[in-house]
C-alpha atoms as a PDB file:
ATOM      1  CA  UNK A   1       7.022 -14.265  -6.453  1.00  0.00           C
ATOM      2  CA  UNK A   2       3.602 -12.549  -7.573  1.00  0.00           C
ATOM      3  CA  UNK A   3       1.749  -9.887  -5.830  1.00  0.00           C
ATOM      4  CA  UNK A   4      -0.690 -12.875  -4.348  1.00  0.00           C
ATOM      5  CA  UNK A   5       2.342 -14.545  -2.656  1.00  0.00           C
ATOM      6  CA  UNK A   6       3.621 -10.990  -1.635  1.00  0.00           C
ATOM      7  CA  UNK A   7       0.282 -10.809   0.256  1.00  0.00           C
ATOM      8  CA  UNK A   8       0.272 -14.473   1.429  1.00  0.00           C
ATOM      9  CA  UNK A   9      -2.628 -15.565  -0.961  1.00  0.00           C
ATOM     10  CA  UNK A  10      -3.153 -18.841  -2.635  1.00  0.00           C
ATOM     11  CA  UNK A  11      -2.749 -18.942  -6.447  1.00  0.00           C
ATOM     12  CA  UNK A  12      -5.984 -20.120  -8.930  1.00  0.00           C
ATOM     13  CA  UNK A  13      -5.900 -23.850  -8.441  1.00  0.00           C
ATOM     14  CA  UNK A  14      -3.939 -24.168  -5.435  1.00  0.00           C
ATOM     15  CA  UNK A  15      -5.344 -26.890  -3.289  1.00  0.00           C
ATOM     16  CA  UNK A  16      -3.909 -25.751  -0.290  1.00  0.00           C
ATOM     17  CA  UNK A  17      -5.927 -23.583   1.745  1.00  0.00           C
ATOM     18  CA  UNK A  18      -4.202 -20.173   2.347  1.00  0.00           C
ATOM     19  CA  UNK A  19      -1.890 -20.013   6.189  1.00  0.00           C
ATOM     20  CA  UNK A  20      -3.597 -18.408   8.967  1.00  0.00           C
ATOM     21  CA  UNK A  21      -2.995 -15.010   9.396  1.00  0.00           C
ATOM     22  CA  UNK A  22      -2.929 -15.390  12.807  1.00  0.00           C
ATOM     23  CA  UNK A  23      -0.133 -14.097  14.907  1.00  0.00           C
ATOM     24  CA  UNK A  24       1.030 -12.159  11.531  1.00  0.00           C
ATOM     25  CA  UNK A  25       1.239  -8.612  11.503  1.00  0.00           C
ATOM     26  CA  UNK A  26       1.954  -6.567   8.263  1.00  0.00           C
ATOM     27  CA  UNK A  27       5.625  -5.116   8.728  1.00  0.00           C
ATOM     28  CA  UNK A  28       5.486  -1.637   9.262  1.00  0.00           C
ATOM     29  CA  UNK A  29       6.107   0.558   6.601  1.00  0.00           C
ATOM     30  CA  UNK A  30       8.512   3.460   6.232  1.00  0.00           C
ATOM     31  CA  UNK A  31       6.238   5.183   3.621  1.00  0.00           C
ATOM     32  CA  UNK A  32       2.933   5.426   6.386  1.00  0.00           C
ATOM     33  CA  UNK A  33       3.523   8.851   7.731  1.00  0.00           C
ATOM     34  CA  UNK A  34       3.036   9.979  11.142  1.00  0.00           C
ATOM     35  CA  UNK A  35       0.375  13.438  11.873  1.00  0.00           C
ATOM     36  CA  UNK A  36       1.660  16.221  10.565  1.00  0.00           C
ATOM     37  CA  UNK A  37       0.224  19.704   9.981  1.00  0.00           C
ATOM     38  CA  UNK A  38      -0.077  20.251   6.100  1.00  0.00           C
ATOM     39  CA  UNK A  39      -0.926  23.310   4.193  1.00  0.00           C
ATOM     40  CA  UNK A  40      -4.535  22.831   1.984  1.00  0.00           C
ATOM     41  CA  UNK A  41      -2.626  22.423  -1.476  1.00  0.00           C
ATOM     42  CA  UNK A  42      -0.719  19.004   0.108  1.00  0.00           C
ATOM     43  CA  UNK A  43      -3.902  17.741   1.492  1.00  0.00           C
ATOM     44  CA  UNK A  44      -6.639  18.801  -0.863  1.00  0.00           C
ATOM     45  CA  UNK A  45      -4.863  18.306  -4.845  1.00  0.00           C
ATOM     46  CA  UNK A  46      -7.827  20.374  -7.180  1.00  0.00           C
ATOM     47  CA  UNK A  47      -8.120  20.192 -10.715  1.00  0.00           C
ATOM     48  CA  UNK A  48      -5.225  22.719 -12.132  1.00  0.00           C
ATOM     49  CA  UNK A  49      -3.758  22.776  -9.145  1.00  0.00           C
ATOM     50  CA  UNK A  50      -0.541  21.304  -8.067  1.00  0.00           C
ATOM     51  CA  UNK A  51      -0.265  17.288  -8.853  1.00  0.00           C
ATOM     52  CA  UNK A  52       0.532  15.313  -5.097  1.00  0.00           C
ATOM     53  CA  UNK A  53       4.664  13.784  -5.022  1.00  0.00           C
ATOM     54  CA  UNK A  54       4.753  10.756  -5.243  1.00  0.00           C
ATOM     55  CA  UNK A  55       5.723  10.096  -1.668  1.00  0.00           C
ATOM     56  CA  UNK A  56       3.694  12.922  -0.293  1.00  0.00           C
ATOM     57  CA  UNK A  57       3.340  12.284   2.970  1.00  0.00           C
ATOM     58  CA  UNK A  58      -0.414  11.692   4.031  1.00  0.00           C
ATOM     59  CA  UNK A  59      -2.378  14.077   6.657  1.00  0.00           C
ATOM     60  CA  UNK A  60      -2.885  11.963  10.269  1.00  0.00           C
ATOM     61  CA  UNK A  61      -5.760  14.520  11.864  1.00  0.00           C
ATOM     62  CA  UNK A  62      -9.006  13.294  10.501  1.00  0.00           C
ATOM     63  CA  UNK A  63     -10.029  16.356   9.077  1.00  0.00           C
ATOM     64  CA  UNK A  64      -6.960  17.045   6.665  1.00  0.00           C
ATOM     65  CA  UNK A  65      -7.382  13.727   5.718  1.00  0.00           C
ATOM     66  CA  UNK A  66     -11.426  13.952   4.668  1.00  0.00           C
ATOM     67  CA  UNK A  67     -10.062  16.971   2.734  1.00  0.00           C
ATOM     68  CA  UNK A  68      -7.122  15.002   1.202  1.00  0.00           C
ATOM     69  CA  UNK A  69      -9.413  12.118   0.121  1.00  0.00           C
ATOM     70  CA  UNK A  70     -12.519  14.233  -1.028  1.00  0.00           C
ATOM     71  CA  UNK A  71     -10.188  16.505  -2.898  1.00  0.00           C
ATOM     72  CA  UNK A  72      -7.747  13.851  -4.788  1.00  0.00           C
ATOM     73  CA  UNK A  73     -11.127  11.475  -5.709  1.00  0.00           C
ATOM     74  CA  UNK A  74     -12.410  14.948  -7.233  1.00  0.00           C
ATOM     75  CA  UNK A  75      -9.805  15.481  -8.706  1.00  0.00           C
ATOM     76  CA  UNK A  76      -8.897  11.850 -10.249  1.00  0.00           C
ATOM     77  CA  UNK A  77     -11.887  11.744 -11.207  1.00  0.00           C
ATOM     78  CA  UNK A  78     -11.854  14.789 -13.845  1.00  0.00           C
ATOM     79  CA  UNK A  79      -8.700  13.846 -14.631  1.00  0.00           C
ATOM     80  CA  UNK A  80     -10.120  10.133 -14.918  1.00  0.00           C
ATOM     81  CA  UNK A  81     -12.803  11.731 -17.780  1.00  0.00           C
ATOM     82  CA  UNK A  82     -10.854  14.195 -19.446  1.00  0.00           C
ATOM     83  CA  UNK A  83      -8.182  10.918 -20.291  1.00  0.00           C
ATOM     84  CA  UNK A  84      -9.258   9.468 -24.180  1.00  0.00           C
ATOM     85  CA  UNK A  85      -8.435   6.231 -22.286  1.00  0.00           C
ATOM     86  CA  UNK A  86      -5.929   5.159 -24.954  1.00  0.00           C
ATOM     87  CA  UNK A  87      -2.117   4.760 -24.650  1.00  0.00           C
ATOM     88  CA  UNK A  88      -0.484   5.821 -21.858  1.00  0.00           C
ATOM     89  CA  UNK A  89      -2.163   7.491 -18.736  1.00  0.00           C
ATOM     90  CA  UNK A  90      -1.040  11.133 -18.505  1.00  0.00           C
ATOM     91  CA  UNK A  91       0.241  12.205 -15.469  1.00  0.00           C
ATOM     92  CA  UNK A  92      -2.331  13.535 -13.738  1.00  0.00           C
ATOM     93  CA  UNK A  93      -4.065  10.100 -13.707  1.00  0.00           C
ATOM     94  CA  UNK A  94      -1.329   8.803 -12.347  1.00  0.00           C
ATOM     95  CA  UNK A  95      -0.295  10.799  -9.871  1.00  0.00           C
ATOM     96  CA  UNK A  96      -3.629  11.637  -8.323  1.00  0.00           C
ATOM     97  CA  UNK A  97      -4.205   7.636  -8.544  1.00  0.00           C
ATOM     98  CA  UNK A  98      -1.123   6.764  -6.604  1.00  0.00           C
ATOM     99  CA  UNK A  99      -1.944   9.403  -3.784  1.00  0.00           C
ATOM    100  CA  UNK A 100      -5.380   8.336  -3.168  1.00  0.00           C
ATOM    101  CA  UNK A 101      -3.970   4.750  -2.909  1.00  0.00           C
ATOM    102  CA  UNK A 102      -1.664   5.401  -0.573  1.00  0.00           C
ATOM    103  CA  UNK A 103      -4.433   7.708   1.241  1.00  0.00           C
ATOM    104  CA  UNK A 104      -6.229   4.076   1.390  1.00  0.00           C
ATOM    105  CA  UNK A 105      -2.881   1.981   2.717  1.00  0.00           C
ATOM    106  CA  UNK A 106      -3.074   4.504   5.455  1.00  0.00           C
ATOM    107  CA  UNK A 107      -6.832   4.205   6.546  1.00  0.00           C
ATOM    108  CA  UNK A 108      -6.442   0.260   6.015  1.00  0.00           C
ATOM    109  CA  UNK A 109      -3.699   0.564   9.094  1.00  0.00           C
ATOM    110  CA  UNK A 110      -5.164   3.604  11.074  1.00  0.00           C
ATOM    111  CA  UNK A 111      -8.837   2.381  11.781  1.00  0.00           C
ATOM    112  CA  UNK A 112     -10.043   4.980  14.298  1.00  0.00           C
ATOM    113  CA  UNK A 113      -8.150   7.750  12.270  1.00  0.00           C
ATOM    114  CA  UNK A 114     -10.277   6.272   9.522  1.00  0.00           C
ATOM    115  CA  UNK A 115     -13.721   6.326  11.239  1.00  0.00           C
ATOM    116  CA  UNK A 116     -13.541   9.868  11.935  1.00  0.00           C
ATOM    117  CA  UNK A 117     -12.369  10.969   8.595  1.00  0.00           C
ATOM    118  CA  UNK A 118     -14.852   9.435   6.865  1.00  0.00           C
ATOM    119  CA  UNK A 119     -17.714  10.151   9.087  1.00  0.00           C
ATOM    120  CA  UNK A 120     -16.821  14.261   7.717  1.00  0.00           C
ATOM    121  CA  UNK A 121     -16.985  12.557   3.734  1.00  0.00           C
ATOM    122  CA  UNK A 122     -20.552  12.741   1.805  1.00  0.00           C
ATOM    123  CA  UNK A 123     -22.503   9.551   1.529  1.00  0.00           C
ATOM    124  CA  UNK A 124     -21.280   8.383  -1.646  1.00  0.00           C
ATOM    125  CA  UNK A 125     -17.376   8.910  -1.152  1.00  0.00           C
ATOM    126  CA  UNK A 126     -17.565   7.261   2.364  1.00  0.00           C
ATOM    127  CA  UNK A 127     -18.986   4.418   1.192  1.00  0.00           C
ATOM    128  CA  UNK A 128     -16.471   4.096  -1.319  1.00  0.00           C
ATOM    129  CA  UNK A 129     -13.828   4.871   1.499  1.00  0.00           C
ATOM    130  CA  UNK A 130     -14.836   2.049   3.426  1.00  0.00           C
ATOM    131  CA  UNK A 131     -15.025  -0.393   0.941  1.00  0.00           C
ATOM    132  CA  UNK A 132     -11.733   0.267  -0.769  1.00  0.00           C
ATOM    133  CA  UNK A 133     -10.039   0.412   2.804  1.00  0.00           C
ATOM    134  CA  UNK A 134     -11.672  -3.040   4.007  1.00  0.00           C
ATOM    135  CA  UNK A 135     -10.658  -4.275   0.939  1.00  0.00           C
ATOM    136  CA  UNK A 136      -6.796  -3.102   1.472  1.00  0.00           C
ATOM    137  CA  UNK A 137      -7.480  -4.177   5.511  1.00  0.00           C
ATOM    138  CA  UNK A 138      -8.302  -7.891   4.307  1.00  0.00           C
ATOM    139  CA  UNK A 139      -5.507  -8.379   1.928  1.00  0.00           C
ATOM    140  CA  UNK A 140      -2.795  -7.010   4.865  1.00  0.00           C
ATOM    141  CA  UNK A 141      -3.772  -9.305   6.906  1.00  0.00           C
ATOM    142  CA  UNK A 142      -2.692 -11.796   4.895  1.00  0.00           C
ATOM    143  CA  UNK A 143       0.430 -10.443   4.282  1.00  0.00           C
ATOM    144  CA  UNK A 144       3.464 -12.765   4.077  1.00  0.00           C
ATOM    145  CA  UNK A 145       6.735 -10.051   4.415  1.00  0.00           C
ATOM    146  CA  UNK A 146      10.189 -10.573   2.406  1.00  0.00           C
ATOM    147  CA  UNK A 147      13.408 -10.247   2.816  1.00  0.00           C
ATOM    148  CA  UNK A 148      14.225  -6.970   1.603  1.00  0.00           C
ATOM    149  CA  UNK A 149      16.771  -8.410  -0.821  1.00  0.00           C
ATOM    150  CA  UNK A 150      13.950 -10.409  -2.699  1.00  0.00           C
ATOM    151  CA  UNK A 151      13.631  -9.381  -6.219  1.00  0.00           C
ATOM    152  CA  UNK A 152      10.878  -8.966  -8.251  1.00  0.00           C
ATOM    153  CA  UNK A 153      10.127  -8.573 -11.849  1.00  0.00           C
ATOM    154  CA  UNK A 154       8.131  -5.878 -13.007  1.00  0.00           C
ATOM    155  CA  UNK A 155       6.618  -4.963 -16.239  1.00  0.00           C
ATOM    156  CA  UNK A 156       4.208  -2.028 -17.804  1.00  0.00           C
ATOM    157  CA  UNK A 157       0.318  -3.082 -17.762  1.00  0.00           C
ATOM    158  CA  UNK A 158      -1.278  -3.453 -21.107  1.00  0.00           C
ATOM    159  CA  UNK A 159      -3.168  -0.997 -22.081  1.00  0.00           C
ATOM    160  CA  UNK A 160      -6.534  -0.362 -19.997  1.00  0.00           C
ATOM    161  CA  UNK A 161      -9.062   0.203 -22.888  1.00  0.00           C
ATOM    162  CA  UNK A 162      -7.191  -3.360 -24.076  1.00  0.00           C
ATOM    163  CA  UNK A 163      -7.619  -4.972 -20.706  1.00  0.00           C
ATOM    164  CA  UNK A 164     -11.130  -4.126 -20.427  1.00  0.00           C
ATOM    165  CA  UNK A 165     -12.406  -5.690 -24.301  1.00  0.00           C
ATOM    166  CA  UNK A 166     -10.389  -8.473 -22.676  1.00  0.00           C
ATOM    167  CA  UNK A 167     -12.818  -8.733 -19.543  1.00  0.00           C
ATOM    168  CA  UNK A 168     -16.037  -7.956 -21.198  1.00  0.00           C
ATOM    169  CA  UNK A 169     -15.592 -10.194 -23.785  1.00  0.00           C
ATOM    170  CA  UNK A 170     -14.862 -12.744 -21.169  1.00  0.00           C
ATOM    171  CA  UNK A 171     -18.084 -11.700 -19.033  1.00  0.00           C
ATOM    172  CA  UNK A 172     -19.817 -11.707 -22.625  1.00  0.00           C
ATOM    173  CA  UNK A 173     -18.215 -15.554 -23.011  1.00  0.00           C
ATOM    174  CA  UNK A 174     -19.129 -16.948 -19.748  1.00  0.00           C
ATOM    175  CA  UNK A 175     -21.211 -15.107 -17.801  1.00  0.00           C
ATOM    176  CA  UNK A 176     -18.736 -14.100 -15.441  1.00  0.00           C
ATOM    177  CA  UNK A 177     -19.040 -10.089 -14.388  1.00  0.00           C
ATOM    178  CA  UNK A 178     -16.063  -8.404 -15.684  1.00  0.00           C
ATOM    179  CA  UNK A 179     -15.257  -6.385 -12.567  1.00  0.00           C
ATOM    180  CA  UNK A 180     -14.936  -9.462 -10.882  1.00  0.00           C
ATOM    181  CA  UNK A 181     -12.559 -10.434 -13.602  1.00  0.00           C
ATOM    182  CA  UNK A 182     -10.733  -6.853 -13.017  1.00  0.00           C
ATOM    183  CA  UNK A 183     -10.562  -7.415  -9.636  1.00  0.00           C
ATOM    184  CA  UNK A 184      -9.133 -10.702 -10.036  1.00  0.00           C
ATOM    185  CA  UNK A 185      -6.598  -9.300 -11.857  1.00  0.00           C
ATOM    186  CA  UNK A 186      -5.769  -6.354  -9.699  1.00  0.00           C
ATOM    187  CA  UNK A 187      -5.115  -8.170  -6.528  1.00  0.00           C
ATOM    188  CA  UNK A 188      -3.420 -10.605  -8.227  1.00  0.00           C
ATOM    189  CA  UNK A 189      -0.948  -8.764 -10.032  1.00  0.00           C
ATOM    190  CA  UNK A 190      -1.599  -5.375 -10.332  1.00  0.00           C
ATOM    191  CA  UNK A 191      -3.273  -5.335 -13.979  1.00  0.00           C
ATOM    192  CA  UNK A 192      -0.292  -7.738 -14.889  1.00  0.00           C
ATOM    193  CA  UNK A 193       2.822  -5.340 -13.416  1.00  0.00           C
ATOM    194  CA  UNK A 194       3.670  -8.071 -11.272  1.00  0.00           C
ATOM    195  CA  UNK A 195       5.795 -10.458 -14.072  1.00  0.00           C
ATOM    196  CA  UNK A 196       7.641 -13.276 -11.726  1.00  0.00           C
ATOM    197  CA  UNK A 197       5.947 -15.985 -11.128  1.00  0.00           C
ATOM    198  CA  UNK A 198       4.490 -17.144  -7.166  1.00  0.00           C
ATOM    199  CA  UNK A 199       6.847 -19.040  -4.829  1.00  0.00           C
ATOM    200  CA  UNK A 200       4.458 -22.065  -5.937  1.00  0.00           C
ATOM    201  CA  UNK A 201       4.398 -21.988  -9.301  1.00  0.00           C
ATOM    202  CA  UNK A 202       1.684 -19.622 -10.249  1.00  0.00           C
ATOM    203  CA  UNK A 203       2.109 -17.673 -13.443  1.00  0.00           C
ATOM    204  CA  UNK A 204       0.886 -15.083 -15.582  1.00  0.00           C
ATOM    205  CA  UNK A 205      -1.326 -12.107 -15.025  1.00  0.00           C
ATOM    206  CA  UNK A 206      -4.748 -14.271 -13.387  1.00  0.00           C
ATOM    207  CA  UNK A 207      -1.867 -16.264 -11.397  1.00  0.00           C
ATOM    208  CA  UNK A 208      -2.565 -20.048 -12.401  1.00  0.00           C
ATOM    209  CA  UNK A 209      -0.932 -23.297 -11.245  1.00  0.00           C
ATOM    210  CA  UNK A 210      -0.127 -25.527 -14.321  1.00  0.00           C
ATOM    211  CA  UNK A 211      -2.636 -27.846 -13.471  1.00  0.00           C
ATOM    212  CA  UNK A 212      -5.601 -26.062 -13.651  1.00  0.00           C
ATOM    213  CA  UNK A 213      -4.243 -23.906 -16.656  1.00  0.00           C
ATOM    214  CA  UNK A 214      -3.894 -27.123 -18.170  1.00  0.00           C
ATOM    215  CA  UNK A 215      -7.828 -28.137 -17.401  1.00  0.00           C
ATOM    216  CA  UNK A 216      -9.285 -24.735 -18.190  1.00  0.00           C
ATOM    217  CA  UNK A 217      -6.363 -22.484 -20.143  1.00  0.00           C
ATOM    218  CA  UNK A 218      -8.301 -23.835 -22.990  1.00  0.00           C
ATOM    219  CA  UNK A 219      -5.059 -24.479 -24.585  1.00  0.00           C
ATOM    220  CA  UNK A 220      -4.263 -20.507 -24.071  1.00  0.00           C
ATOM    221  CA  UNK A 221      -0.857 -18.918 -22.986  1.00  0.00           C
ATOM    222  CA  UNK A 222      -0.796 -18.585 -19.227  1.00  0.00           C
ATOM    223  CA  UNK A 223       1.120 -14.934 -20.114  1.00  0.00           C
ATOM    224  CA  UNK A 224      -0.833 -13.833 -22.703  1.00  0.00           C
ATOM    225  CA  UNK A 225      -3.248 -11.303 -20.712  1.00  0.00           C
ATOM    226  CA  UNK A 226      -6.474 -12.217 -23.259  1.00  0.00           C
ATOM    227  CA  UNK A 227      -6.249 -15.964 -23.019  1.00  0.00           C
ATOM    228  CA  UNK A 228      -5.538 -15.369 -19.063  1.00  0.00           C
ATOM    229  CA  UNK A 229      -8.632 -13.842 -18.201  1.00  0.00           C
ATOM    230  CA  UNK A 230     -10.684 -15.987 -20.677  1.00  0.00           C
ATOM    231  CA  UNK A 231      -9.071 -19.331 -18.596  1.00  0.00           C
ATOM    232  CA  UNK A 232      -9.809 -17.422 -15.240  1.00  0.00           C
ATOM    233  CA  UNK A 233     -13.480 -16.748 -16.215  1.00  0.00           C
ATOM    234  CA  UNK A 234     -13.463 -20.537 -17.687  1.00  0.00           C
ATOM    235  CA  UNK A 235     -12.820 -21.660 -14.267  1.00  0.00           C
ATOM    236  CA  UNK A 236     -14.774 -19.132 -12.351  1.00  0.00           C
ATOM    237  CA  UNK A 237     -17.794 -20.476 -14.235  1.00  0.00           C
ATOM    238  CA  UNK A 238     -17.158 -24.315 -13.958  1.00  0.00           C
ATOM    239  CA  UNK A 239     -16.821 -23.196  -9.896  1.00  0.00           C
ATOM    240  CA  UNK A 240     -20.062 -22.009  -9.624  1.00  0.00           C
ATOM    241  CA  UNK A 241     -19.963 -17.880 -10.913  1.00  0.00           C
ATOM    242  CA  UNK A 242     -22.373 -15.833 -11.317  1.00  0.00           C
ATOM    243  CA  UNK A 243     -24.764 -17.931  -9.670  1.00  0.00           C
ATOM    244  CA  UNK A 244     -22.429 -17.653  -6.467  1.00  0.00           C
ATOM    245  CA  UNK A 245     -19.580 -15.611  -6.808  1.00  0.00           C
ATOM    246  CA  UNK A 246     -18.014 -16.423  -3.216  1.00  0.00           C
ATOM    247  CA  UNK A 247     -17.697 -19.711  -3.496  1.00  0.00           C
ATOM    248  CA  UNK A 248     -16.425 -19.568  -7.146  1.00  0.00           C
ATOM    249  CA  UNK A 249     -13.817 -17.133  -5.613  1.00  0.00           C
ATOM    250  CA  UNK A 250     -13.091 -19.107  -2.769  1.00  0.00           C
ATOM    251  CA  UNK A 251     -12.109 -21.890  -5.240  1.00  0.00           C
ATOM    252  CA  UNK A 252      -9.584 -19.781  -7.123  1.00  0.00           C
ATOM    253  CA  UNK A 253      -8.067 -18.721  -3.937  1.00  0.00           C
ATOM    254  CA  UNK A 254      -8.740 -20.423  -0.580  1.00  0.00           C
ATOM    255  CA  UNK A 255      -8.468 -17.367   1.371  1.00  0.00           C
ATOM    256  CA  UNK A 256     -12.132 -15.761   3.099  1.00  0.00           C
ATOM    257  CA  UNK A 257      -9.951 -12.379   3.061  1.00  0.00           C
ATOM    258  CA  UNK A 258      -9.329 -12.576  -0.634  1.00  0.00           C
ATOM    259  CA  UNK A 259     -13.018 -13.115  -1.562  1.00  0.00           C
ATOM    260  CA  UNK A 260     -14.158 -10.255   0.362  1.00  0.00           C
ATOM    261  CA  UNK A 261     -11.217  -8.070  -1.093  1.00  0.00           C
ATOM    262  CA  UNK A 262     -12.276  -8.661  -4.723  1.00  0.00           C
ATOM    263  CA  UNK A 263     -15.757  -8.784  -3.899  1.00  0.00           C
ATOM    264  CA  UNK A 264     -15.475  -5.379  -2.153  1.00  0.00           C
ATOM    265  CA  UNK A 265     -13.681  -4.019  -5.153  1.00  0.00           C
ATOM    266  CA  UNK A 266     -15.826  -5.234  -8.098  1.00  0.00           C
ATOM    267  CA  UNK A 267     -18.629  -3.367  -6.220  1.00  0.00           C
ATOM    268  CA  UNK A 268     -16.561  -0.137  -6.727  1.00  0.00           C
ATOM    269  CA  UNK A 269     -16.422  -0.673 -10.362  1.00  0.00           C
ATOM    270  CA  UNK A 270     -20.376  -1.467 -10.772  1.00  0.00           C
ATOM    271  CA  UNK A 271     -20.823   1.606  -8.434  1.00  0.00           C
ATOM    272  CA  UNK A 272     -18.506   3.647 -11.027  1.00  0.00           C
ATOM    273  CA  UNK A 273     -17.095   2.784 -14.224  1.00  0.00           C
ATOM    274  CA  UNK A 274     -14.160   5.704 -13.362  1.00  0.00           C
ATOM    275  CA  UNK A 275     -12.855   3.188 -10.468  1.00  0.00           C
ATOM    276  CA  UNK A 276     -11.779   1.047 -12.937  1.00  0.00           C
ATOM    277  CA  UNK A 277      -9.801   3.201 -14.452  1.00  0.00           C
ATOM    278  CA  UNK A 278      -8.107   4.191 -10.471  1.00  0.00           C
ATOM    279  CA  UNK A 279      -7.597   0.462 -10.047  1.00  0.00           C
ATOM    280  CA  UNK A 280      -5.737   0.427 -13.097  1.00  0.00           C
ATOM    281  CA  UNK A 281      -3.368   3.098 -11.567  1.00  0.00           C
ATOM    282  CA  UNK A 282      -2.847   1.558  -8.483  1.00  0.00           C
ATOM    283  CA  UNK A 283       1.112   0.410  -8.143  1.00  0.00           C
ATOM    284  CA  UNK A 284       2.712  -2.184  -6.649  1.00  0.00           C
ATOM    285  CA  UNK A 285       3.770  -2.304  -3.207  1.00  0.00           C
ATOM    286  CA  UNK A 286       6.247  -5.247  -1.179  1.00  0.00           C
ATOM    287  CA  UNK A 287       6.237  -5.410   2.725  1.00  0.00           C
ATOM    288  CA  UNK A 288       9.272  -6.577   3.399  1.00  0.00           C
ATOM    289  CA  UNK A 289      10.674  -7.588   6.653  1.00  0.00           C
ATOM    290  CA  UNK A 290      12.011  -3.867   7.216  1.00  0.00           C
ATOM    291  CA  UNK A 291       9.261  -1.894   5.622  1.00  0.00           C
ATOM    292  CA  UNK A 292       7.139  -1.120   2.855  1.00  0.00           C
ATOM    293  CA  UNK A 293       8.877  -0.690  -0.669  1.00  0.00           C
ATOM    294  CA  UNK A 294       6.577   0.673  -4.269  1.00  0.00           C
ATOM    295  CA  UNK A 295       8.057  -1.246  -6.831  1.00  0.00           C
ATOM    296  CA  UNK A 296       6.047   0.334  -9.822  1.00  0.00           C
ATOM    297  CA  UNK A 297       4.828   3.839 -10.643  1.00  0.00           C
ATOM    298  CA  UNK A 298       5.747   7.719 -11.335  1.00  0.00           C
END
């Protein structure tokens, strides 16, 4: 089961629109913290200072939580620029990454905790803010939980400098923007983390159905992450991208919620090549039926 069917999302070339989200809540999650008081190292990570835990837990007053997003984004993104962008990410990237998304999973569930928080962030990061937390508020509320026994395979990403030749050489190919492409891939499966295929059948990194990997795989492997994206921007073209993105995303996944997620997202990336490269350190998560569970990362 792929990260779309984790988050109740139809596969590329499903024909079955996505199920309401109506009457669905996401399950709650044990890693959301509660307000707590927190000392300005936990909530505001610098560069050279000390790197955010993992499961650090994240600031509920508004105001240690403007200075916990305004801080880790600063400091991501030096550590985002001082990274060659080859091989591995160091661990900076990576933990500074994970801690601003989980800053995001929290504003996506605390809305009013959100407003005010961002309302203290300058123009620039609050717009980012919001559109990285509607994004992450669209895609919960399509959220389909699990058991918590479900298992899941899991796999490194390819490299990101590889990932991106693979996206602007599709973009270059077809006309199709490669943050879209990017974005495609992130929601999908995390940059290609998520390995197992979707409860229906959808497979590889751009999550396909056979059919329509069949008519637009262009005779590609469905796992092979180059001839994945070239098949996904294949079909976002012959759906009607760039000309008019949401109904070409619409027709790789029937879900309203989904378009505006990866629409929301490739923005971000136009905005700033460095999101990219945060995306690309964003982990996995599973809501299961008695919480939230990170299946990937430091």
């Amino acid at each position: 089961m792929a990260l779309a069917a984790l988050l109740g999302t139809a596969a590329c070339g499903d024909p079955a629109p996505a199920a309401s989200a109506a009457g669905r809540q996401p399950a709650p999650s044990p890693s959301v913290p509660t307000p707590q008081k927190s000392t300005p190292q936990q909530s505001t990570p610098q560069a050279g200072e000390t790197l955010p835990a993992p499961d650090q837990k994240i600031p509920g007053d508004p105001a240690r939580l403007a200075a916990a997003l305004k801080g880790t984004s600063a400091a991501l993104n030096a550590a985002i620029d001082a990274w060659p962008k080859t091989g591995k990410p160091p661990r900076d990237v990576e933990l500074l990454a994970l801690h601003q998304q989980r800053v995001y999973r929290y504003t996506a569930r605390h809305p009013e905790v959100a407003a005010r928080a961002f309302a203290r962030l300058p123009s620039g990061l609050a717009a980012q803010a919001k559109d990285n937390t509607a994004a992450i508020r669209e895609l919960l509320s399509l959220a389909h939980p699990v058991k918590p026994s479900a298992t899941f395979k899991v796999q490194p990403a390819p490299p990101a400098a590889e990932l991106l030749g693979h996206f602007k050489k599709a973009e270059r190919r077809f006309g199709v923007e490669w943050e879209v492409l990017a974005a495609v891939m992130f929601a999908e499966t995390k940059f290609g983390r998520v390995k197992s295929d979707s409860h229906v059948g959808a497979q590889g990194p751009m999550q396909f159905m056979p059919g329509t990997w069949k008519a637009y795989g262009m005779g590609g492997d469905v796992q092979d992450p180059r001839d994945a994206v070239m098949g996904a921007a294949n079909y976002l073209r012959a759906s009607g991208a760039p000309r008019d993105y949401r109904r070409a995303l619409y027709a790789y996944n029937h879900s309203r919620a989904y378009v505006n997620a990866i629409l929301l997202h490739a923005r971000q990336m136009k905005r700033d090549p460095r999101n990219y490269y945060a995306y690309y350190n964003w982990q996995v998560f599973v809501i299961t039926t008695a919480g939230e569970r990170r299946l990937t990362g430091p």
